[in-house]
Protein backbone atom coordinates (compact mmCIF):
# COMPACT_ATOMS: atom_id res chain seq x y z
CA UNK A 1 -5.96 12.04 -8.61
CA UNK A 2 -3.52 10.25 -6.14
CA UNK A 3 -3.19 7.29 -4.88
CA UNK A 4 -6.49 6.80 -2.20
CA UNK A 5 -3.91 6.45 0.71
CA UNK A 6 -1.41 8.93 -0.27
CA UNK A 7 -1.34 11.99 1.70
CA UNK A 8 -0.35 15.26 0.72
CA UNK A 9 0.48 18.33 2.56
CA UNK A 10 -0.46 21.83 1.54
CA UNK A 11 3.04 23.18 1.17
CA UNK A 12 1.74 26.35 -0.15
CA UNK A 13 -0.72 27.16 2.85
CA UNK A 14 2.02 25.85 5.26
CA UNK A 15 4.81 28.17 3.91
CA UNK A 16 2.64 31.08 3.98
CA UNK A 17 1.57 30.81 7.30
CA UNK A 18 5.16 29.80 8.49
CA UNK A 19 6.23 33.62 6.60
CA UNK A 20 3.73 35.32 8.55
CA UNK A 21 4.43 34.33 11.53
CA UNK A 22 7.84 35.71 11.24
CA UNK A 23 11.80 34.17 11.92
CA UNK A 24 11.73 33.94 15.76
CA UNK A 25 7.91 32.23 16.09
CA UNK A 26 8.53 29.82 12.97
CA UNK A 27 11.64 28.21 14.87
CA UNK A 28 9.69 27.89 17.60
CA UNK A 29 6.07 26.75 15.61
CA UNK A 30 9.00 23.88 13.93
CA UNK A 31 10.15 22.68 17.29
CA UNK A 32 6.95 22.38 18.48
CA UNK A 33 5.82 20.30 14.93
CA UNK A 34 9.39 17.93 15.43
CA UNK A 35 8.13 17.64 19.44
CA UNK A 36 5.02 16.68 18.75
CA UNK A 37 5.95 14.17 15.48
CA UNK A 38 8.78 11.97 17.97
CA UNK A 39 5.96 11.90 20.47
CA UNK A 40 3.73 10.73 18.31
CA UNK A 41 6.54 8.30 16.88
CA UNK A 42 7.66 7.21 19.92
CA UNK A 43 4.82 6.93 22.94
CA UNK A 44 3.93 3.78 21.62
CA UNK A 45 6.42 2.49 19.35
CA UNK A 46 4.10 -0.07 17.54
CA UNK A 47 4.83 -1.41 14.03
CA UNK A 48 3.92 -4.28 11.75
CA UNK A 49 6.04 -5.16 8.86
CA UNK A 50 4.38 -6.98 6.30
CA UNK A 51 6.45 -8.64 3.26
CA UNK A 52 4.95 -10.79 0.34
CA UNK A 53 6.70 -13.55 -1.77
CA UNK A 54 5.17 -15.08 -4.51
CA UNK A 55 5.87 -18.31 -5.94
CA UNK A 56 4.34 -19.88 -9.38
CA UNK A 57 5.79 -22.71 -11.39
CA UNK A 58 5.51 -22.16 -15.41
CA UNK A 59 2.55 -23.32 -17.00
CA UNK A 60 0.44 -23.08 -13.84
CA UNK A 61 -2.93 -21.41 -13.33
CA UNK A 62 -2.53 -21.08 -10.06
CA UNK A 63 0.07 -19.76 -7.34
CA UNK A 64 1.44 -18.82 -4.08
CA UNK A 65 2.37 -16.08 -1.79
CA UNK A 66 4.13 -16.26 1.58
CA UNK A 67 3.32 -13.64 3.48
CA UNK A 68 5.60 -12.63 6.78
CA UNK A 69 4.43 -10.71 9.57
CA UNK A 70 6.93 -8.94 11.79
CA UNK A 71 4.35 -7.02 14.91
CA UNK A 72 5.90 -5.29 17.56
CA UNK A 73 2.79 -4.65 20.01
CA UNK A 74 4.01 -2.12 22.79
CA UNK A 75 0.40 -0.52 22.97
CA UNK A 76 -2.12 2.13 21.46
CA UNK A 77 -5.05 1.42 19.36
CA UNK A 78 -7.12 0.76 22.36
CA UNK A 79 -10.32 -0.37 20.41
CA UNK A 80 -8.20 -2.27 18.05
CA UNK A 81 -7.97 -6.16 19.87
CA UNK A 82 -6.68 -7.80 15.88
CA UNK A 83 -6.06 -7.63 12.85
CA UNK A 84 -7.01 -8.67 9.37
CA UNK A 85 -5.21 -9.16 6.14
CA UNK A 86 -7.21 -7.76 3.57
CA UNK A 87 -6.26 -8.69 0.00
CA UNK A 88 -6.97 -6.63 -3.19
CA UNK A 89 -6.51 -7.07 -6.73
CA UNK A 90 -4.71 -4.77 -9.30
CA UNK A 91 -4.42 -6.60 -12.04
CA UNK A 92 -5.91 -8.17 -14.47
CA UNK A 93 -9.18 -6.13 -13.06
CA UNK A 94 -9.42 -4.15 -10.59
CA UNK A 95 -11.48 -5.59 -7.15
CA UNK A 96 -11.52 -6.28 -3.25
CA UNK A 97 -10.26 -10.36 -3.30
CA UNK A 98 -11.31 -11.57 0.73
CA UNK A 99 -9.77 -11.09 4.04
CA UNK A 100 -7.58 -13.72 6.44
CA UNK A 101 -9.43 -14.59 10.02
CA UNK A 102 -8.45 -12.65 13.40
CA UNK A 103 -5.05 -12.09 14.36
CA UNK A 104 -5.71 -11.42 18.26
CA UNK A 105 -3.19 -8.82 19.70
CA UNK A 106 -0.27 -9.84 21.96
CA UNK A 107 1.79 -7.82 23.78
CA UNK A 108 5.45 -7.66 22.41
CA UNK A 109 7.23 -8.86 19.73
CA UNK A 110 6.41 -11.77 17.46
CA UNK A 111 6.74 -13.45 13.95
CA UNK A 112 4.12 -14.97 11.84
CA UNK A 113 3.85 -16.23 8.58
CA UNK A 114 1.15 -17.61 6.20
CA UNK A 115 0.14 -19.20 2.55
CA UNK A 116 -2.00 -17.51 0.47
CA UNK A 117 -3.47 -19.42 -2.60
CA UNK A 118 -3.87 -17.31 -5.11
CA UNK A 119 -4.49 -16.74 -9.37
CA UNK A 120 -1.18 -16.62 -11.55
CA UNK A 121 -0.36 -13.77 -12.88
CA UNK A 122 -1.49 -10.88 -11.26
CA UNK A 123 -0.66 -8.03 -9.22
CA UNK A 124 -2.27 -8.24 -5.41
CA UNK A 125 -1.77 -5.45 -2.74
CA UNK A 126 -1.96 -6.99 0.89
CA UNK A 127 -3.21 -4.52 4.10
CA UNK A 128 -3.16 -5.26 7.77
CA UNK A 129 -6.30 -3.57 9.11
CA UNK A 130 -7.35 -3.26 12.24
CA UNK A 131 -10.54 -4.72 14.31
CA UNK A 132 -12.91 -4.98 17.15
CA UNK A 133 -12.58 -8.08 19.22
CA UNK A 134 -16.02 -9.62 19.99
CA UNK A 135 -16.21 -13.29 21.60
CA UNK A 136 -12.68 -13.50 20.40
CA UNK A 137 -13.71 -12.28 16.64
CA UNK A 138 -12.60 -9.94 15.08
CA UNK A 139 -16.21 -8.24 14.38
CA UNK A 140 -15.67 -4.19 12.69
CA UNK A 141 -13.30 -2.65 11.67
CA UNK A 142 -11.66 -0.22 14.49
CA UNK A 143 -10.45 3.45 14.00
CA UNK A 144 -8.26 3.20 11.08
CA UNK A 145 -6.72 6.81 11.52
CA UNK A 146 -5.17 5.15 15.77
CA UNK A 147 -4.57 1.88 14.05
CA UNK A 148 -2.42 3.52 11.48
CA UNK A 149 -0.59 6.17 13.36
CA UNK A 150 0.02 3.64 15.76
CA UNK A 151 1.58 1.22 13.26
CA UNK A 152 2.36 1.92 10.22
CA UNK A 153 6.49 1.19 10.35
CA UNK A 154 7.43 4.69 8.27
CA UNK A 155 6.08 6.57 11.02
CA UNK A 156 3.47 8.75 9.29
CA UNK A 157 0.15 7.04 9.42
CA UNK A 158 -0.23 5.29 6.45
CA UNK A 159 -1.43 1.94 6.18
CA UNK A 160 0.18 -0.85 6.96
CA UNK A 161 0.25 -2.64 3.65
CA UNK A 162 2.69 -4.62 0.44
CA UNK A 163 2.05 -4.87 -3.24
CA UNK A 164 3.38 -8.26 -5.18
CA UNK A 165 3.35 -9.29 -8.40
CA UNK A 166 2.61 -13.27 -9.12
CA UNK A 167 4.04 -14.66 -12.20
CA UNK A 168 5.27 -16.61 -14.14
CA UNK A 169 4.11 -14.69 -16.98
CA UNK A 170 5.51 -11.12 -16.69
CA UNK A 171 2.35 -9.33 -15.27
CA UNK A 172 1.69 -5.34 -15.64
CA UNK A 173 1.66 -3.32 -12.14
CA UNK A 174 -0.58 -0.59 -13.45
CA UNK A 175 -2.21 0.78 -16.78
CA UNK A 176 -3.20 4.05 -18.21
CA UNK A 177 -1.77 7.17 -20.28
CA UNK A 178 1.87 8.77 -18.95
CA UNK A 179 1.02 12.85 -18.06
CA UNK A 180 2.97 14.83 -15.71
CA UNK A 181 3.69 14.22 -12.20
CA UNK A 182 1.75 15.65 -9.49
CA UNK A 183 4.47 15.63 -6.78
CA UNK A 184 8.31 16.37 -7.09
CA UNK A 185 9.58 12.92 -5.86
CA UNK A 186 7.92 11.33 -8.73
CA UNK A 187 9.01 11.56 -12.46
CA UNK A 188 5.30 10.82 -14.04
CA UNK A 189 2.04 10.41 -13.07
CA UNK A 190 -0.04 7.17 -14.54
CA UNK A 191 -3.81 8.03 -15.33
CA UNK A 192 -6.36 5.45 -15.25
CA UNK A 193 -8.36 5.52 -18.72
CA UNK A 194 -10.28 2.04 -18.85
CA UNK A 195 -13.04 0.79 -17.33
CA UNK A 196 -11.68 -2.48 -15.81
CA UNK A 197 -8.39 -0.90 -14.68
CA UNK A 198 -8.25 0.63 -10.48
CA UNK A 199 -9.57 3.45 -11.14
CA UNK A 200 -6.61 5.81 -9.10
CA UNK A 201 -3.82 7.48 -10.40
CA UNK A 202 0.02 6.66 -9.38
CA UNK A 203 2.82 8.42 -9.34
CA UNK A 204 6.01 6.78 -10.36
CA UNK A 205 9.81 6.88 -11.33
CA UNK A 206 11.62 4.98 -13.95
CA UNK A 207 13.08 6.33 -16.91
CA UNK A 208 11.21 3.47 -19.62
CA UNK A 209 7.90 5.75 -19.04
CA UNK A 210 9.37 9.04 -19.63
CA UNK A 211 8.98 8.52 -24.08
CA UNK A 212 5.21 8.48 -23.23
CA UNK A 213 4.62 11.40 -21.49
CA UNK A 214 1.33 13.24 -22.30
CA UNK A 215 1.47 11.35 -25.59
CA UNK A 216 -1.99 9.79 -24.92
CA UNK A 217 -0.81 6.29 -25.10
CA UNK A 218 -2.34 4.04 -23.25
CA UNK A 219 0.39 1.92 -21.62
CA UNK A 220 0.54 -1.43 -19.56
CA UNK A 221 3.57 -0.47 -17.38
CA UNK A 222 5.70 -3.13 -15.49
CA UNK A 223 7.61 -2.92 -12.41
CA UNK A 224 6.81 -2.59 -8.74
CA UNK A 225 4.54 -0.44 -6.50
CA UNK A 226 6.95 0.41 -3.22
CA UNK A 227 7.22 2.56 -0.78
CA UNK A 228 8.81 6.15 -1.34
CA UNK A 229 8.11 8.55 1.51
CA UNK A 230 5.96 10.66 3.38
CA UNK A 231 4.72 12.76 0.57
CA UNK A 232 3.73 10.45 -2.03
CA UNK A 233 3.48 6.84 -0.24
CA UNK A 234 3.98 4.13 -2.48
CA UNK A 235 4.61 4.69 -6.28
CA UNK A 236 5.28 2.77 -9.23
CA UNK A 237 8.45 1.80 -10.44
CA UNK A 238 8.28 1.16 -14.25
CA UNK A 239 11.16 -1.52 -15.48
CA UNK A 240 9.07 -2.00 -18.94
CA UNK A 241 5.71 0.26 -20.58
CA UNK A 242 4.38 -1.58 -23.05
CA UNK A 243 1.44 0.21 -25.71
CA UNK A 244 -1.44 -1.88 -25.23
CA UNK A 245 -5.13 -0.44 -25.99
CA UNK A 246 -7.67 -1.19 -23.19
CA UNK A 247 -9.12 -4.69 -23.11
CA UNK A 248 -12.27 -6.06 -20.16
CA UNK A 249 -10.29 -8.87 -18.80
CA UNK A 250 -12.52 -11.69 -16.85
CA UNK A 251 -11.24 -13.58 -14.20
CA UNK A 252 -13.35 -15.68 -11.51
CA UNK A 253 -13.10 -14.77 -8.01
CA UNK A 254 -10.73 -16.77 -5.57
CA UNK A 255 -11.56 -17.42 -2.06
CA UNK A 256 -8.59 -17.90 0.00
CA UNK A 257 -7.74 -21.36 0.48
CA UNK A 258 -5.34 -23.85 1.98
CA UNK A 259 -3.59 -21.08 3.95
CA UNK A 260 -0.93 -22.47 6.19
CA UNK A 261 -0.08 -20.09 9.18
CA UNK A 262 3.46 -20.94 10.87
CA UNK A 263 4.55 -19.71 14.05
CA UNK A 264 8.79 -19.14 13.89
């Protein structure tokens, strides 16, 4: 099982139907496909760019993560009026961690940035989502398949979202047992085997993995989640895998707190 926001493409059903159509009408079936994807790309030509950096002094229980907002706001969405940053948690457990207020929408370009409190040493994945204005709320959630065509920066409709690891300690990205990968651009696929872990499966790259494959080891594997491209979405890539048998790791929940927003 991939990632929940990873989309894949039937290559086999695509090719096939592409063969039977024959030479002349699959050049013209492709230009129509191309037409249709830089419309798509570039009728509204939205995006937000979202970047996290973490910040956590040794010793401490606690840290922080800056998080920058680049949204260019040329249109589309209509039923989306703001947005939300959602935050989740990878690691130690796996669990949904709170949500920023309304962002209200503004036409153009601007830069925001804010301070997230959050526990050391642990993996967080940020999302921008967007929302229904009510009373100048953001209420419900609006439709997440225009909000994400609309801006996701790569251009193919994912979410708009950024994975960080918070130190100091060095802090696992992902755990499970190395089997093989489910798509070419990845090297390995990670499978999820304990209860408190997320319970998807990545794909990933990095050569430190690779002596685990379909071993049945269950790994903690370091590195970072990023993006790779249209047909896999983010995967892991492993700097360090580490044997390490499952183990139910506690850890209070953590409102958001003492978040600074700064307007540049």
């Amino acid at each position: 099982m991939l990632h929940p926001w990873t989309r894949q493409l039937n290559r086999t059903r695509i090719l096939a139907a592409i063969s039977a159509m024959g030479l002349p009408r699959a050049i013209a079936f492709a230009g129509c496909v191309v037409t249709a994807v830089l419309y798509a790309q570039a009728s509204w030509a939205s995006s937000i760019v979202i970047t996290a950096t973490p910040s956590a002094a040794p010793g401490a229980s606690t840290a922080t993560v800056r998080l920058d907002l680049t949204i260019v706001d040329n249109g589309g969405a209509p039923d989306c009026g703001g947005f939300v940053i959602q935050r989740r948690l990878w690691w130690p457990s796996c669990s949904y961690a709170g949500q920023f207020q309304c962002i209200l929408r503004q036409p153009g370009t601007r830069t925001l940035q804010f301070y997230d409190g959050v526990p050391a040493n642990c993996t967080l994945e940020y999302e921008v989502v967007g929302y229904m204005v009510f009373g100048g709320q953001c209420a419900i959630p609006s439709n997440a398949s225009d909000f994400q065509r609309t801006f996701d920066p790569h251009g193919w409709g994912f979410p708009v979202i950024v994975f960080t690891t918070v130190g100091p300690d060095p802090t696992p990205v992902a755990q499970g047992t190395i089997t093989a990968p489910n798509e070419a651009s990845a090297a390995y696929s990670i499978t999820p085997v304990c209860s408190d872990g997320c319970e998807w499966a990545w794909q990933g790259t990095g050569a430190a993995a690779l002596p685990y494959m379909n071993t049945g080891t269950h790994v903690w594997v370091y590195g970072t989640i990023d993006y790779c491209c249209n047909c896999c979405g983010w995967m892991v890539n492993a700097t360090q895998v580490v044997p390490h048998e499952c183990s139910t790791v506690a850890i209070a929940p953590h409102a958001w707190g003492q978040v600074k927003q700064l307007y540049r």
